[in-house]
Protein backbone atom coordinates (compact mmCIF):
# COMPACT_ATOMS: atom_id res chain seq x y z
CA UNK A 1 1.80 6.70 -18.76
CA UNK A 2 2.76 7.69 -14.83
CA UNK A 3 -0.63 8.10 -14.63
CA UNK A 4 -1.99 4.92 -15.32
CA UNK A 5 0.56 3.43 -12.90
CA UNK A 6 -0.29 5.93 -10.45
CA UNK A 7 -4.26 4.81 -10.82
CA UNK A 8 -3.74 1.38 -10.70
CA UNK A 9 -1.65 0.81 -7.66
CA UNK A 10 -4.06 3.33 -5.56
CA UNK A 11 -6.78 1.23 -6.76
CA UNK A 12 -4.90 -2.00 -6.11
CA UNK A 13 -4.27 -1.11 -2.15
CA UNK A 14 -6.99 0.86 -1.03
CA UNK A 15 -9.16 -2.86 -2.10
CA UNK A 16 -6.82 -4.53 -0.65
CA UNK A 17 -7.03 -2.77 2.78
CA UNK A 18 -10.85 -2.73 2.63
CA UNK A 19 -10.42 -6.86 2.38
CA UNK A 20 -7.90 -6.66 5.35
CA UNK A 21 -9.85 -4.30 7.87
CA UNK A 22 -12.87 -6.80 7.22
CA UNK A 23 -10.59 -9.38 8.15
CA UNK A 24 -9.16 -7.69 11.17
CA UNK A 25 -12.72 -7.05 12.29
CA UNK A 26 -13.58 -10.98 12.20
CA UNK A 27 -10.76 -11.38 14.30
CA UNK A 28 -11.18 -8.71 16.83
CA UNK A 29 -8.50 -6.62 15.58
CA UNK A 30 -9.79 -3.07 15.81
CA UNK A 31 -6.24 -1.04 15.67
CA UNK A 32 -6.51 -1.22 12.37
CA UNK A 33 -9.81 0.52 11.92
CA UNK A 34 -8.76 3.49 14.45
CA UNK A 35 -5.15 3.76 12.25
CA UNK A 36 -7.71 4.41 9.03
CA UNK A 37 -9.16 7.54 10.61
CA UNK A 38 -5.79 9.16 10.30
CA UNK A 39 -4.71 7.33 6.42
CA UNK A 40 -8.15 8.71 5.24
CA UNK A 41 -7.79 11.89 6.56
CA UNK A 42 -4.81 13.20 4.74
CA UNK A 43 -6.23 11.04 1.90
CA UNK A 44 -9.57 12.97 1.66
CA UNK A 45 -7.78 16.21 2.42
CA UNK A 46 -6.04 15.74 -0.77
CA UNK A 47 -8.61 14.45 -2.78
CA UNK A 48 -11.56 17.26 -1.63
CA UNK A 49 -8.37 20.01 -0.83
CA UNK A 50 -9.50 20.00 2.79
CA UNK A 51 -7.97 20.33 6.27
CA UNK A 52 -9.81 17.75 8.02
CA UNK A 53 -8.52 17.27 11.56
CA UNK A 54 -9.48 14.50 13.90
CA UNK A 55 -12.37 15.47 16.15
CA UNK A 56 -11.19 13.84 19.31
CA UNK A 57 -8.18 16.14 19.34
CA UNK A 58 -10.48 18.90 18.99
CA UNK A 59 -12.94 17.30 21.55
CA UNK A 60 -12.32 14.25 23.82
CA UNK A 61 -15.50 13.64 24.22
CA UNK A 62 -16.72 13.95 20.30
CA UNK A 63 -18.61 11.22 19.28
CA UNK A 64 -20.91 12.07 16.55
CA UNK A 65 -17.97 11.81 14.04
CA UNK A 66 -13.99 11.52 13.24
CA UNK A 67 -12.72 14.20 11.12
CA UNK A 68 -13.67 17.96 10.98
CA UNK A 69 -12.85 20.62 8.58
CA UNK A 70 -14.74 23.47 10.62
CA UNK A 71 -13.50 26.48 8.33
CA UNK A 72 -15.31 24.57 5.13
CA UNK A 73 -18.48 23.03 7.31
CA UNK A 74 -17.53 19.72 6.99
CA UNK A 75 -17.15 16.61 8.57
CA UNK A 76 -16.60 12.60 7.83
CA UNK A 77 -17.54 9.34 9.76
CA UNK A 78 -14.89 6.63 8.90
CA UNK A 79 -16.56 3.78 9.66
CA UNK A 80 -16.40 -0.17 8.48
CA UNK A 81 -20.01 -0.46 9.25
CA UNK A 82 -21.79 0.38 5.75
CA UNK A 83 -25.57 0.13 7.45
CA UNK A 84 -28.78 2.81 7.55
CA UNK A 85 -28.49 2.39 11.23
CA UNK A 86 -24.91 3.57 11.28
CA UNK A 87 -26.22 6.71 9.38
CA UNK A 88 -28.81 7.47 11.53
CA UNK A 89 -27.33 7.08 14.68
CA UNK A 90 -24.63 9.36 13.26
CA UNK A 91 -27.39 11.84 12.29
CA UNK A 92 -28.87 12.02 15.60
CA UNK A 93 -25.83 12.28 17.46
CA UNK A 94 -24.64 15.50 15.49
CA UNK A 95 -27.95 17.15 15.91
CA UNK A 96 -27.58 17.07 19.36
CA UNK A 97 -24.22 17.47 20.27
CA UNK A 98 -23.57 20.25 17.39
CA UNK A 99 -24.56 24.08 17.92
CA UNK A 100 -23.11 24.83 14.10
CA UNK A 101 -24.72 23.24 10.97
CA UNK A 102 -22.28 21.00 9.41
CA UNK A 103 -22.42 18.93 6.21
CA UNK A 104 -21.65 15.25 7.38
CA UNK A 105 -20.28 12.97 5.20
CA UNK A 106 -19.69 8.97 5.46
CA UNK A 107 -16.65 7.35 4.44
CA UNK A 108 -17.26 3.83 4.13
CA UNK A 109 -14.29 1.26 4.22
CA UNK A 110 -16.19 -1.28 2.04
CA UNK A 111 -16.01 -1.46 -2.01
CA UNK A 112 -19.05 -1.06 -3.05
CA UNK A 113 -22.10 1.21 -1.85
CA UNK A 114 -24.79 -0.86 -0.05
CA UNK A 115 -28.29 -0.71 -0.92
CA UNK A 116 -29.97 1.53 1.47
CA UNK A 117 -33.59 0.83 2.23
CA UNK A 118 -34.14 2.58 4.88
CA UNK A 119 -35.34 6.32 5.13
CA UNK A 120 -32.82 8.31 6.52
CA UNK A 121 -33.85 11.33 8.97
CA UNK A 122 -33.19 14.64 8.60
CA UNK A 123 -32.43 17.71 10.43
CA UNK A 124 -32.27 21.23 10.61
CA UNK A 125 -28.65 22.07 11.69
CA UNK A 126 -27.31 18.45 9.63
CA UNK A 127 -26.69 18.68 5.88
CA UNK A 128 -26.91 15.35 4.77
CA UNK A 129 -27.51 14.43 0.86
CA UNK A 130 -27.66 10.32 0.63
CA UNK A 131 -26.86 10.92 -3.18
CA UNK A 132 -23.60 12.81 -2.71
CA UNK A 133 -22.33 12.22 1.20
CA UNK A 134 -22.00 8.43 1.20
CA UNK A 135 -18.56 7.74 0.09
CA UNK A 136 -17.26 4.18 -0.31
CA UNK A 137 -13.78 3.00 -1.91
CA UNK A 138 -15.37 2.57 -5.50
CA UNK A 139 -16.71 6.29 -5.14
CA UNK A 140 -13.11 7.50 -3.99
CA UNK A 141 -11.88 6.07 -6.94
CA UNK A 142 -13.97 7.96 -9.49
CA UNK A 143 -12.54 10.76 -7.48
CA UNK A 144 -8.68 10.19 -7.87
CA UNK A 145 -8.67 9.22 -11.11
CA UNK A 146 -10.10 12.88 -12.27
CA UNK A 147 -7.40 14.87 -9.97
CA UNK A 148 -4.57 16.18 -11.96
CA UNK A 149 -1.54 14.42 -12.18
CA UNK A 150 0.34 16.25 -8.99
CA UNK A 151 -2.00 15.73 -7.11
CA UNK A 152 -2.71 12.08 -7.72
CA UNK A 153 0.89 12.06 -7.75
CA UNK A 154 0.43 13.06 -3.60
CA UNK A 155 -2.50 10.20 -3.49
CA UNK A 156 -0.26 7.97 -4.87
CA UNK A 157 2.82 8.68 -2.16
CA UNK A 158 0.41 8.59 1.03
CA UNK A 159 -1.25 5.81 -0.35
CA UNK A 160 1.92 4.03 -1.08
CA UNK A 161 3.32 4.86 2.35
CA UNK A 162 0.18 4.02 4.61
CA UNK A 163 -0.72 0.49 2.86
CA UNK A 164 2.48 -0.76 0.99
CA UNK A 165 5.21 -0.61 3.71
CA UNK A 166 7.04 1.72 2.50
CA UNK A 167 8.02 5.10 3.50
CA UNK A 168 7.47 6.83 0.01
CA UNK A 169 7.79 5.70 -3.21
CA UNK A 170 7.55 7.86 -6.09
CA UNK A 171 8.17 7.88 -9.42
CA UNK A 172 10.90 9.86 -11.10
CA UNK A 173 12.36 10.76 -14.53
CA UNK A 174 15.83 11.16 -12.84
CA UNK A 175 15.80 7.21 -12.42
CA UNK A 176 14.55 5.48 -15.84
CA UNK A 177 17.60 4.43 -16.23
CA UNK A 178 17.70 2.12 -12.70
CA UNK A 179 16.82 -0.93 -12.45
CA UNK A 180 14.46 -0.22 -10.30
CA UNK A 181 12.17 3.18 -10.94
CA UNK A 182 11.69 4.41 -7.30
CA UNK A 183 13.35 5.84 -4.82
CA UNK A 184 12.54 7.52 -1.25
CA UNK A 185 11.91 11.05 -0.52
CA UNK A 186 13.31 12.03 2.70
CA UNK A 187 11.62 15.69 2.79
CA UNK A 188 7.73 13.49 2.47
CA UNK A 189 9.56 11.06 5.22
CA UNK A 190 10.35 13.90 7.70
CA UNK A 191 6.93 15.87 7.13
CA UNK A 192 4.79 12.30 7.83
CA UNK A 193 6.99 11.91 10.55
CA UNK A 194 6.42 15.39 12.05
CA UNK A 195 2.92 14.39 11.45
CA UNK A 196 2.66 11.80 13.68
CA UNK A 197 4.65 13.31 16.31
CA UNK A 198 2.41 16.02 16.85
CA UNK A 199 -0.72 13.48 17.07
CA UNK A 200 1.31 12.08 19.86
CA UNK A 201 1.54 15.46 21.63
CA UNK A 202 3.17 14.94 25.23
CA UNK A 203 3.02 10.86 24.47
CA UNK A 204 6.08 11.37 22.14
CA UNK A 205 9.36 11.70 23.66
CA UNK A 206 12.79 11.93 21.75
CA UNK A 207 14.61 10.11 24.25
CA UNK A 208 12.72 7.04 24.21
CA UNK A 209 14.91 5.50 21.17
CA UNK A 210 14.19 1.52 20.60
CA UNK A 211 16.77 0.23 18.15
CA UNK A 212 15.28 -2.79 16.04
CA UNK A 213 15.96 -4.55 12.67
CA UNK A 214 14.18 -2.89 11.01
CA UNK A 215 15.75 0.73 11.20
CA UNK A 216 18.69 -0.64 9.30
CA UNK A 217 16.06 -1.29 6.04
CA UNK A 218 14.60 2.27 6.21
CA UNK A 219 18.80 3.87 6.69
CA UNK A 220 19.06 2.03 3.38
CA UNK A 221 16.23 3.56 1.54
CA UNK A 222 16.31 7.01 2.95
CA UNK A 223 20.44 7.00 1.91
CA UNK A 224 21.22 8.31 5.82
CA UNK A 225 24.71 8.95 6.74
CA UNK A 226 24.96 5.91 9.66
CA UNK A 227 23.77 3.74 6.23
CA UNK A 228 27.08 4.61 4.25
CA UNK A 229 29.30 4.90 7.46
CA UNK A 230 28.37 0.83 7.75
CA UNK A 231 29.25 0.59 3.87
CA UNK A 232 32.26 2.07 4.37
CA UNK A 233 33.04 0.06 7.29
CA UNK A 234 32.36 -3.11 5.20
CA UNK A 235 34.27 -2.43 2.46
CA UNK A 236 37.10 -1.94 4.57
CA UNK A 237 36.73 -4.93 6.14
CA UNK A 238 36.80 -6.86 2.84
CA UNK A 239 40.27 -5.12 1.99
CA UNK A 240 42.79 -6.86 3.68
CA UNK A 241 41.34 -10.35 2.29
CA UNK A 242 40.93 -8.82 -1.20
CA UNK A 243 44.58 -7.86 -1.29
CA UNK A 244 46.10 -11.14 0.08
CA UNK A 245 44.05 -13.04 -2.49
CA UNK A 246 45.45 -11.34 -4.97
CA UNK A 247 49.43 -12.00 -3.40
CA UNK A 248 48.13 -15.75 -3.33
CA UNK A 249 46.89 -15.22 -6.89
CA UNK A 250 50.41 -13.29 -7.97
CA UNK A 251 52.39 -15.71 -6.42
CA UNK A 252 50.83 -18.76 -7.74
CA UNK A 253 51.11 -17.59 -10.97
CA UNK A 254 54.54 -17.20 -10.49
């Protein structure tokens, strides 16, 4: 069943990347952990049908937490660091930088839910239920694997395209007959892209074009029309040789 393969491979890379940010950490690699605010973002928007934002574009200067959905009252910490005193620090911070009362939530990037012994604070203009608003990638999980099959479907694809190097994959009845099941959606390709263009803001420029290696292995996948001018370019190339092996063959046989 697609959604059984759908399930598994979520489950498979979102573990996966909680292993590698730990890693990454060890080594003093913290890009990774500030590229996860934005992968858990659209994530949780799917999975909770939010419209999280992230709060430093809001606010430079926010630093009580990373993503805001201010029409619903809600906002997330992203954070590696599953401890009470990353909760209550988080707590404090929101009920005095925040005039509105929001519902915070924690997304922890660690598998399993530590065991809190600590009493956490609370206040009036922070909603905060221990119980319900600390999230980690085992809790997620539960989540996905009750959303209905287009939507875990769209889990699937971001997940897919965030942690398995590749731009989409999806599965499709149109191709059970490949021999290989996916393909790439160029429409999901364009909107991520969009995506990340306007995060940029004035930091993106069109004209700043860097040809590498790699663009050749996404004009492949996404079908583009430079990909099948090379093809054609090829093939041509291999015609002249083609035909005067077969003279060589003709006239040997003769």
């Amino acid at each position: 069943m697609e959604r059984s393969v759908y399930y598994e491979k979520i489950k498979e890379l979102l573990l996966r990347h909680c292993v590698e940010l730990h890693a990454d950490g060890r080594n003093n690699l913290q890009d990774s952990a500030v590229h996860s605010e934005y992968f858990y973002r659209d994530l949780l928007n799917i999975v909770f049908s939010l419209h999280l934002k992230n709060a430093n574009q809001l606010d430079p200067n926010m630093k009580g937490y990373d993503l805001v959905d201010r029409e619903a009252g809600i906002c997330f910490q992203v954070s590696k660091s599953a401890t009470s005193e990353k909760v209550n620090s988080t707590l404090k911070k929101i009920s005095e930088i925040s005039s509105e009362r929001y519902r915070i939530r924690f997304m922890f990037l660690v598998q399993k839910a530590p065991n809190f012994r600590a009493n956490f604070k609370s206040y009036e203009n922070v909603i905060f239920d221990p119980a319900k608003d600390i999230l980690v990638v085992e809790s997620v999980l539960r989540f996905i694997i009750d959303l209905d099959i287009q939507r875990l479907e769209q889990v699937y694809k971001i997940v897919c395209a965030e942690l398995d190097g590749f731009s989409c994959l999806s599965l499709s009845k149109e191709h059970e007959s490949d021999s290989t099941p996916y393909f790439c959606e160029r429409d999901y390709v364009k909107r991520l892209l969009d995506d990340r263009i306007k995060e940029l803001g004035p930091k993106y420029s069109p004209e700043l074009n860097i040809q590498t290696e790699a663009s050749d292995l996404f004009a492949g996948l996404l079908e583009t029309e430079s990909f099948y001018e090379t093809v054609n370019e090829s093939l041509l190339g291999l015609q002249a040789p083609f035909v005067q092996c077969i003279k060589i063959s003709i006239a040997f046989v003769t």
